[in-house]
Protein backbone atom coordinates (compact mmCIF):
# COMPACT_ATOMS: atom_id res chain seq x y z
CA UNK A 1 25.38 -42.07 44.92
CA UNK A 2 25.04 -39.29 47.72
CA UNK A 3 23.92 -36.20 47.46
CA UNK A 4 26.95 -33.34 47.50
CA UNK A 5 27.02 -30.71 49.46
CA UNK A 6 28.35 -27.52 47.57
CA UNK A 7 30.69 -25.55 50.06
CA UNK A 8 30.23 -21.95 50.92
CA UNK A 9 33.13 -21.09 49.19
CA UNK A 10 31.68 -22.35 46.13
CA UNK A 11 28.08 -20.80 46.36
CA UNK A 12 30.13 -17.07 46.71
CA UNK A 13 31.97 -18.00 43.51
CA UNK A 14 28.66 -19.06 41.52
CA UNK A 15 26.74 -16.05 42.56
CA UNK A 16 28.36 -13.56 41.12
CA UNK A 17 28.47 -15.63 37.62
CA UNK A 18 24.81 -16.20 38.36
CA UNK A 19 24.22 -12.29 38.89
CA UNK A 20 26.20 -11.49 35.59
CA UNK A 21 24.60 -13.88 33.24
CA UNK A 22 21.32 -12.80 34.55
CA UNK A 23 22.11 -9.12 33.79
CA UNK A 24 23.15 -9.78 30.54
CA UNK A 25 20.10 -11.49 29.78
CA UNK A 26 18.23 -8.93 31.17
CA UNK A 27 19.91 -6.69 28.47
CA UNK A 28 19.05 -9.09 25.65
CA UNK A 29 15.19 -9.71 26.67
CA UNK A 30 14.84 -5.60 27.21
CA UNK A 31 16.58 -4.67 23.75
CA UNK A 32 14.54 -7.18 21.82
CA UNK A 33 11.30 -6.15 23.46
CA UNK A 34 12.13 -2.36 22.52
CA UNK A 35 13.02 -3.43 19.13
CA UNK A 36 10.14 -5.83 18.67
CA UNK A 37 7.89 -2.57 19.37
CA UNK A 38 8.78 -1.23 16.01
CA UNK A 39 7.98 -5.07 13.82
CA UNK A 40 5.22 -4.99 11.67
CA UNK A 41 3.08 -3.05 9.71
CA UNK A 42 2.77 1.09 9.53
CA UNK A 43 0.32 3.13 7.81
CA UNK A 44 1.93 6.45 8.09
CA UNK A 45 0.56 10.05 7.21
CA UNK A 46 2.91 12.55 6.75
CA UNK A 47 2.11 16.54 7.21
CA UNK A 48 4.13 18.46 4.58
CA UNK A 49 3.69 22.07 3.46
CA UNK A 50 1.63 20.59 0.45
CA UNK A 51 -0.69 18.64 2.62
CA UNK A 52 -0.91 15.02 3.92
CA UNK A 53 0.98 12.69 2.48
CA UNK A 54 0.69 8.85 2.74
CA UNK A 55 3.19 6.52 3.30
CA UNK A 56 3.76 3.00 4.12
CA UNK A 57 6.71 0.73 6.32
CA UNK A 58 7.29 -3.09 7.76
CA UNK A 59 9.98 -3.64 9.02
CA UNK A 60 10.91 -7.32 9.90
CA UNK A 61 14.11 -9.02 11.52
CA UNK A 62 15.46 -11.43 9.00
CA UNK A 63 18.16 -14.09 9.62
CA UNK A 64 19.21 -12.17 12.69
CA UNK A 65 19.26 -8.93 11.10
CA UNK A 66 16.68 -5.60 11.05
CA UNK A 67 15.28 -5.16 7.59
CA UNK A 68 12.80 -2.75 6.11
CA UNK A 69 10.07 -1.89 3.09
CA UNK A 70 9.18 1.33 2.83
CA UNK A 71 6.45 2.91 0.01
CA UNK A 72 8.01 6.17 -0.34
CA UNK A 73 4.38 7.78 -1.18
CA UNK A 74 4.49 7.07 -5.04
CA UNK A 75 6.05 3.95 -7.13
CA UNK A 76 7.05 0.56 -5.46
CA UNK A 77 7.43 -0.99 -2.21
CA UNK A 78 11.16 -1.29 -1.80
CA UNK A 79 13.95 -2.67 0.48
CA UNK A 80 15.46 -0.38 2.56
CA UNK A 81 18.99 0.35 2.24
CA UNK A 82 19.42 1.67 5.62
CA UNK A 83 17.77 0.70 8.54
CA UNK A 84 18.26 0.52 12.49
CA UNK A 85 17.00 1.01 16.00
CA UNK A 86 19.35 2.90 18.36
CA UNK A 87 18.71 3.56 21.77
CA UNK A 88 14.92 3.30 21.26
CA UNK A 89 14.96 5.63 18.07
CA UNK A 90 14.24 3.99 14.26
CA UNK A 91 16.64 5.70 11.31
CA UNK A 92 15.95 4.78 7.87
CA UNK A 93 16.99 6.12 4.72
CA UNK A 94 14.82 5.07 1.63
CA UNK A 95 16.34 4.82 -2.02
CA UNK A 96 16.81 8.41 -3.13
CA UNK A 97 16.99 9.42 -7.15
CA UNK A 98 20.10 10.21 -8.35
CA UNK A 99 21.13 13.71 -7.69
CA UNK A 100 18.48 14.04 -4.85
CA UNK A 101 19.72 14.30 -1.43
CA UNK A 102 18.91 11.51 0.30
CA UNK A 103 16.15 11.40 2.94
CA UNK A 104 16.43 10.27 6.59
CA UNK A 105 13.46 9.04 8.73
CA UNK A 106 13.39 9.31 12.32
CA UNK A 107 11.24 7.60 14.80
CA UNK A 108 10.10 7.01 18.63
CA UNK A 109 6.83 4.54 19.54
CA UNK A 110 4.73 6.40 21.45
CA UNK A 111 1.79 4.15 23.00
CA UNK A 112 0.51 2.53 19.90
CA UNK A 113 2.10 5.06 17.43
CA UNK A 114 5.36 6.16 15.50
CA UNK A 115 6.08 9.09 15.86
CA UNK A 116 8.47 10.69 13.60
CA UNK A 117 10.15 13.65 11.34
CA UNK A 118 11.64 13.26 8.01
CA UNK A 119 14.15 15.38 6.72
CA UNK A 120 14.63 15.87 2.76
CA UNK A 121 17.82 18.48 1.61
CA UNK A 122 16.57 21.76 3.57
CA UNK A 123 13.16 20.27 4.15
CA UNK A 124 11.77 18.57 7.31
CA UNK A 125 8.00 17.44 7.95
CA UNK A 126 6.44 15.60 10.64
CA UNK A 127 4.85 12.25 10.26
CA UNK A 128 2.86 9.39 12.74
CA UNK A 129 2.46 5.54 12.06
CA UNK A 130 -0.24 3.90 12.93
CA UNK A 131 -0.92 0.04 12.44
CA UNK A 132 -3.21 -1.36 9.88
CA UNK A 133 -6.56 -2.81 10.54
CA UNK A 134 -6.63 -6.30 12.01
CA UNK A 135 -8.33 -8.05 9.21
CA UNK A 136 -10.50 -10.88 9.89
CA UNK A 137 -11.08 -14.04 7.70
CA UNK A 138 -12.39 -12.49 4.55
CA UNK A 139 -13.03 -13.94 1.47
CA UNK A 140 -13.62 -12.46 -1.91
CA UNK A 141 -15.11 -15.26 -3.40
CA UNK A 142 -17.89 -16.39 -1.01
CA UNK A 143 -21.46 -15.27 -2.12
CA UNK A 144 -21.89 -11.91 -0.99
CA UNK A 145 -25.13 -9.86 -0.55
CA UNK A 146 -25.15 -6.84 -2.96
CA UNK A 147 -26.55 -3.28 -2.83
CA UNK A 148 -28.06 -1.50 -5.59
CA UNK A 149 -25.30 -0.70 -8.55
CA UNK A 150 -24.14 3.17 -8.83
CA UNK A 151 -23.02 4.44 -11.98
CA UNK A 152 -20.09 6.72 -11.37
CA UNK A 153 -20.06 7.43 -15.20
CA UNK A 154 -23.23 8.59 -17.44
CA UNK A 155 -21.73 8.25 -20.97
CA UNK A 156 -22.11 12.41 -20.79
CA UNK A 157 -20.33 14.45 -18.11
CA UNK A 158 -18.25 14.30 -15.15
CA UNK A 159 -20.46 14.62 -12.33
CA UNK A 160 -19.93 11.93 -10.31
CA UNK A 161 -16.27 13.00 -10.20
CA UNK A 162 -13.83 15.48 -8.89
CA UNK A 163 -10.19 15.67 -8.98
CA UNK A 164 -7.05 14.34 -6.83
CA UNK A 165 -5.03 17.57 -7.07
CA UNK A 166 -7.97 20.78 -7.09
CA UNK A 167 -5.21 23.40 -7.94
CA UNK A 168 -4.41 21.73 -11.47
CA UNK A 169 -6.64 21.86 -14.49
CA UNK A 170 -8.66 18.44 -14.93
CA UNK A 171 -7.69 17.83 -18.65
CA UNK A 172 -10.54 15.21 -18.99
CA UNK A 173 -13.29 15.36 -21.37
CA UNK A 174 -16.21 13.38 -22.59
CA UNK A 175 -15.86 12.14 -26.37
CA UNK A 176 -18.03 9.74 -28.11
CA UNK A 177 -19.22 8.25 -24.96
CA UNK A 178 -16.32 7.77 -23.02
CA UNK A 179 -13.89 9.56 -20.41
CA UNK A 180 -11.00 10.20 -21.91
CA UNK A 181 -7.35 12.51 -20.81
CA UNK A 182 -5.20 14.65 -22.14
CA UNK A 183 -1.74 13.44 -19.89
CA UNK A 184 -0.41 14.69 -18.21
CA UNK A 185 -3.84 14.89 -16.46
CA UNK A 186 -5.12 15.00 -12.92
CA UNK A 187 -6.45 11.63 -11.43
CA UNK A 188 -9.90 11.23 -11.62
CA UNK A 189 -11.19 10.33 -8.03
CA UNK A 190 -14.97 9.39 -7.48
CA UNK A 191 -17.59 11.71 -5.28
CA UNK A 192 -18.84 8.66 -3.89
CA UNK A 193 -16.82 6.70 -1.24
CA UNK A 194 -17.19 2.93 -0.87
CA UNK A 195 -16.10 0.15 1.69
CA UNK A 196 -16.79 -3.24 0.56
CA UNK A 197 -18.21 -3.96 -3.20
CA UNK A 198 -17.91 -4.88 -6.90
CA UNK A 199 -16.53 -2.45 -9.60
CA UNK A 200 -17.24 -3.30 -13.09
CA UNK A 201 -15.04 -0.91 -15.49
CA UNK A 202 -14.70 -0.81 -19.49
CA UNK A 203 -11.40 0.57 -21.06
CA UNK A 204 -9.29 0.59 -23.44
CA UNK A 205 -5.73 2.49 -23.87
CA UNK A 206 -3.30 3.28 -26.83
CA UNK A 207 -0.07 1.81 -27.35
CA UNK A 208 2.30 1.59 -24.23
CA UNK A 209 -0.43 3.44 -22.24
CA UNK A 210 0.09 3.29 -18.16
CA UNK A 211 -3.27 3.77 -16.20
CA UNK A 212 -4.77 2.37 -13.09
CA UNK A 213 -8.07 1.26 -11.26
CA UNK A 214 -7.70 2.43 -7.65
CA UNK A 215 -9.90 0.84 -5.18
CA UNK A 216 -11.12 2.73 -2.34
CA UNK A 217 -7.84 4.97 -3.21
CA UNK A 218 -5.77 3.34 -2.13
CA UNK A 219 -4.85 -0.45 -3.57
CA UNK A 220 -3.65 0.13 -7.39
CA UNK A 221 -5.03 -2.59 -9.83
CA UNK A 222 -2.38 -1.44 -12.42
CA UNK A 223 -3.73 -1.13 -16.06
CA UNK A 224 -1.03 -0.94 -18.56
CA UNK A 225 -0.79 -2.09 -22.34
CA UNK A 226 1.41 -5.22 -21.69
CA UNK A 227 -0.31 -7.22 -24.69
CA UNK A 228 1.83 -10.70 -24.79
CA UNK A 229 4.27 -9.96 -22.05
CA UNK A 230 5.12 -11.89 -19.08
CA UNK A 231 3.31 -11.15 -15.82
CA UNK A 232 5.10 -9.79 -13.34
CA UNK A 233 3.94 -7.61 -9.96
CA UNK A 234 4.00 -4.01 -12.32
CA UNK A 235 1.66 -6.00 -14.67
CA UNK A 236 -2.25 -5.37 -16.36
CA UNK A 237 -3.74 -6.25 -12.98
CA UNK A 238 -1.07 -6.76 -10.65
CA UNK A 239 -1.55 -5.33 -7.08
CA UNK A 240 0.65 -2.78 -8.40
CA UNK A 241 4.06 -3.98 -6.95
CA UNK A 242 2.71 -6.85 -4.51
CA UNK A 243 0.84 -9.26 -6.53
CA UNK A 244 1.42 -10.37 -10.07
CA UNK A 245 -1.45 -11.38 -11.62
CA UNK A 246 -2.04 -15.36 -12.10
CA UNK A 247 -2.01 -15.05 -16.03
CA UNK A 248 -1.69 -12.14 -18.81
CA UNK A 249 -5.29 -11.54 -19.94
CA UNK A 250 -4.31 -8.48 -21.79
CA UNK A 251 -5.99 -7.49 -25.14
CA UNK A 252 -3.66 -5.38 -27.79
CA UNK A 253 -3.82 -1.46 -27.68
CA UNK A 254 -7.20 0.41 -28.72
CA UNK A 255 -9.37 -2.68 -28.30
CA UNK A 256 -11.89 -2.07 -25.43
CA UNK A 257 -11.24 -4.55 -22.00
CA UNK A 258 -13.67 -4.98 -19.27
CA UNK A 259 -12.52 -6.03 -15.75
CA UNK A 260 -14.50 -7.31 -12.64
CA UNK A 261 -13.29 -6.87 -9.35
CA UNK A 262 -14.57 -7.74 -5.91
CA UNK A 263 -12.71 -6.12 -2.87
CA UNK A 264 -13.65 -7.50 0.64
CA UNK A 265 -11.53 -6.48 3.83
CA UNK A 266 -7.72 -6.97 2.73
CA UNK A 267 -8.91 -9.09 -0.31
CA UNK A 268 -9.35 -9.04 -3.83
CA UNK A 269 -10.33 -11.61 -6.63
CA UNK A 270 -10.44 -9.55 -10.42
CA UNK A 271 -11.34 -10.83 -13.66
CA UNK A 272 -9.61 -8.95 -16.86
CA UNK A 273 -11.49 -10.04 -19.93
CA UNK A 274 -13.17 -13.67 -18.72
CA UNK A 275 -9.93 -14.87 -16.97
CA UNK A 276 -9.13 -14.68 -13.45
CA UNK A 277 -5.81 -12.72 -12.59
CA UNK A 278 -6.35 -12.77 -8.77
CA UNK A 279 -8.01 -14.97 -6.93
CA UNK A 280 -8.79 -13.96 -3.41
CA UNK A 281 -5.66 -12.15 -2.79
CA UNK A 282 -4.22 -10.43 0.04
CA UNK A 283 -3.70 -7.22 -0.08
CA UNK A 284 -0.24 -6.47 2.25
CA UNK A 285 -0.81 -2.49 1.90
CA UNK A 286 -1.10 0.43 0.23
CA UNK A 287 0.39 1.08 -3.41
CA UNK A 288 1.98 4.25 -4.65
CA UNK A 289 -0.24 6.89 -5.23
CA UNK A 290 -2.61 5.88 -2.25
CA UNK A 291 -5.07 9.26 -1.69
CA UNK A 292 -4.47 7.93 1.95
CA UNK A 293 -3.44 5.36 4.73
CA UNK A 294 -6.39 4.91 6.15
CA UNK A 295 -7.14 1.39 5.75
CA UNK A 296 -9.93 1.04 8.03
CA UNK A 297 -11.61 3.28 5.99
CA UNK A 298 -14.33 3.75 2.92
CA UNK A 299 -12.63 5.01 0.03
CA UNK A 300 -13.41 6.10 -3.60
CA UNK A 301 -12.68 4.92 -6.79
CA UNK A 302 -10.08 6.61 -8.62
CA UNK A 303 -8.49 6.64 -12.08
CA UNK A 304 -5.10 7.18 -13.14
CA UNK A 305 -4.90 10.07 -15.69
CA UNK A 306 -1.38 11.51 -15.32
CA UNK A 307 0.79 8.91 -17.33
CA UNK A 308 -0.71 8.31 -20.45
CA UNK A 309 -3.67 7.94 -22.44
CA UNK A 310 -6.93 6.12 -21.33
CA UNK A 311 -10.69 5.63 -22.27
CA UNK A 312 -13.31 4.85 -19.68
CA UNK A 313 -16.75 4.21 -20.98
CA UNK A 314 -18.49 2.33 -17.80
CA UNK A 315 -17.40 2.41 -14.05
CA UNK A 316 -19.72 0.68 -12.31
CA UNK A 317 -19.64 0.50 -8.49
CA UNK A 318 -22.17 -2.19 -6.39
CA UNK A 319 -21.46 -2.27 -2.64
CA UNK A 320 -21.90 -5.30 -0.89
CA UNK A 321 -24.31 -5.23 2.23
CA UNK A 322 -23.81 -8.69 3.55
């Protein structure tokens, strides 16, 4: 069979359906790349009048459509009801409480950044996203090289500690050998910031108590009295609202529990009373409460004092070196 020769006339007529299918490709390739600037992961720190604030976002396009999570500084990660990127600008709206008005996020990339404001009823505040660290290939549960242990708590006083909020009374006190609050009390948050290491703590809480172990600040191990209850990702141990923890190792109300912890990059393997409730997990991001979003960084220790009441009798901190 010969080869054809396409007529002139012909070439005129596929050009211009050439020229329009390219254009609208164009279109496609340059939305999606603006929109893809926005995927991922955003540690965000919000300036308010009360001071920085941290927050969290990922937003991810699922079956063809823009979704987002969004840790609205305290509680749980949640879907976003609202979401979408117009003309190069982001617009959420997290999930307000009833009788709130409802907030509205606003964003722009700028180089590596988001860059956005956040408007609440009468209030707006500024706020910039940054992405997280890139983690390497850690591994909580290869031998590790440890430094010498630091005992953030003496069995006396408080001096290895200050508090989260420093314009509210502390309403912690030392009784027979343990730290113990008074709730609603301030979080406890260690002088001593850490990167890498083991934490060792004793506790035990009363009857439907809520606490929590915050490692370097920021990642809630959740402590709650949960004593026979299925595990779920709000759970004794859970990476509060990321990771349930592989079994319920709780002990009932008022008896003292001991957990063992090892936090290495973005990963964490605990041990609640002899049995393993995560095992080299990965920790996505922040959890509510987080002092800040700065991954990247060393953090201290805190404890959760304004739910409910807790006793600590040993926090023991042992960075790792190696």
């Amino acid at each position: 069979m010969g080869t054809r020769i396409v007529p002139a006339k012909e070439i005129k007529m596929i050009k211009p359906a050439l020229v329009a299918s390219l254009l609208v490709l164009t279109c496609v390739m340059t939305a999606f790349t603006e929109d893809d600037a926005f995927l991922g992961k955003w540690d965000i720190t919000a300036t308010t009048p009360s001071g920085p604030h941290a927050y969290w976002l990922e937003l991810k396009q699922e079956n063809g459509a823009l979704t987002g999570y969004f840790l609205n500084r305290g509680g749980s990660v949640l879907k976003l009801p609202q979401v979408a990127i117009d003309n190069g600008e982001l617009t959420f709206s997290p999930i307000s409480a009833p009788n709130r008005p409802k907030p509205v996020f606003k964003a722009k990339v700028s180089g590596h950044k988001l860059l956005g404001s956040a408007t609440v009823g009468s209030n707006t505040f500024t706020w910039v996203g940054v992405r997280p660290p890139r983690w390497g290939n850690y591994d909580a549960n290869t031998p590790h090289k440890f430094g010498k242990a630091v005992e953030l708590f003496d069995g006396r006083t408080l001096d290895n500690w200050t508090v989260e909020n420093k314009d509210k009374p502390s309403n912690w006190s030392v009784v027979d050998g343990a730290m113990v609050n008074a709730p609603p009390a301030n979080n406890l948050v260690s002088v001593q910031r850490f990167k890498d290491f083991k934490v060792h703590a004793e506790y035990k809480l009363a009857q439907d108590s809520n606490s929590g172990l915050y490692l370097r600040g920021r990642y809630e191990l959740q402590i709650l009295d949960d004593y026979g209850k299925p595990a779920d990702i709000h759970s004794h141990m859970s990476i509060y609202s990321r990771v349930k923890p592989l079994v319920n190792a709780s002990l009932p109300p008022g008896e003292w529990q001991t957990v063992d912890a090892v936090i290495v990059g973005n990963r964490v393997t605990a041990v609640l009373n002899g049995k393993t409730v995560q095992d080299n997990s990965i920790i996505d991001g922040i959890t509510g409460g987080a002092l800040d979003a700065d991954e990247g960084e060393p953090g201290p220790i805190m404890l959760q004092g304004d739910h409910s009441k807790v006793w600590f009798r040993k926090v023991t901190v042992t960075p790792i070196i190696q």
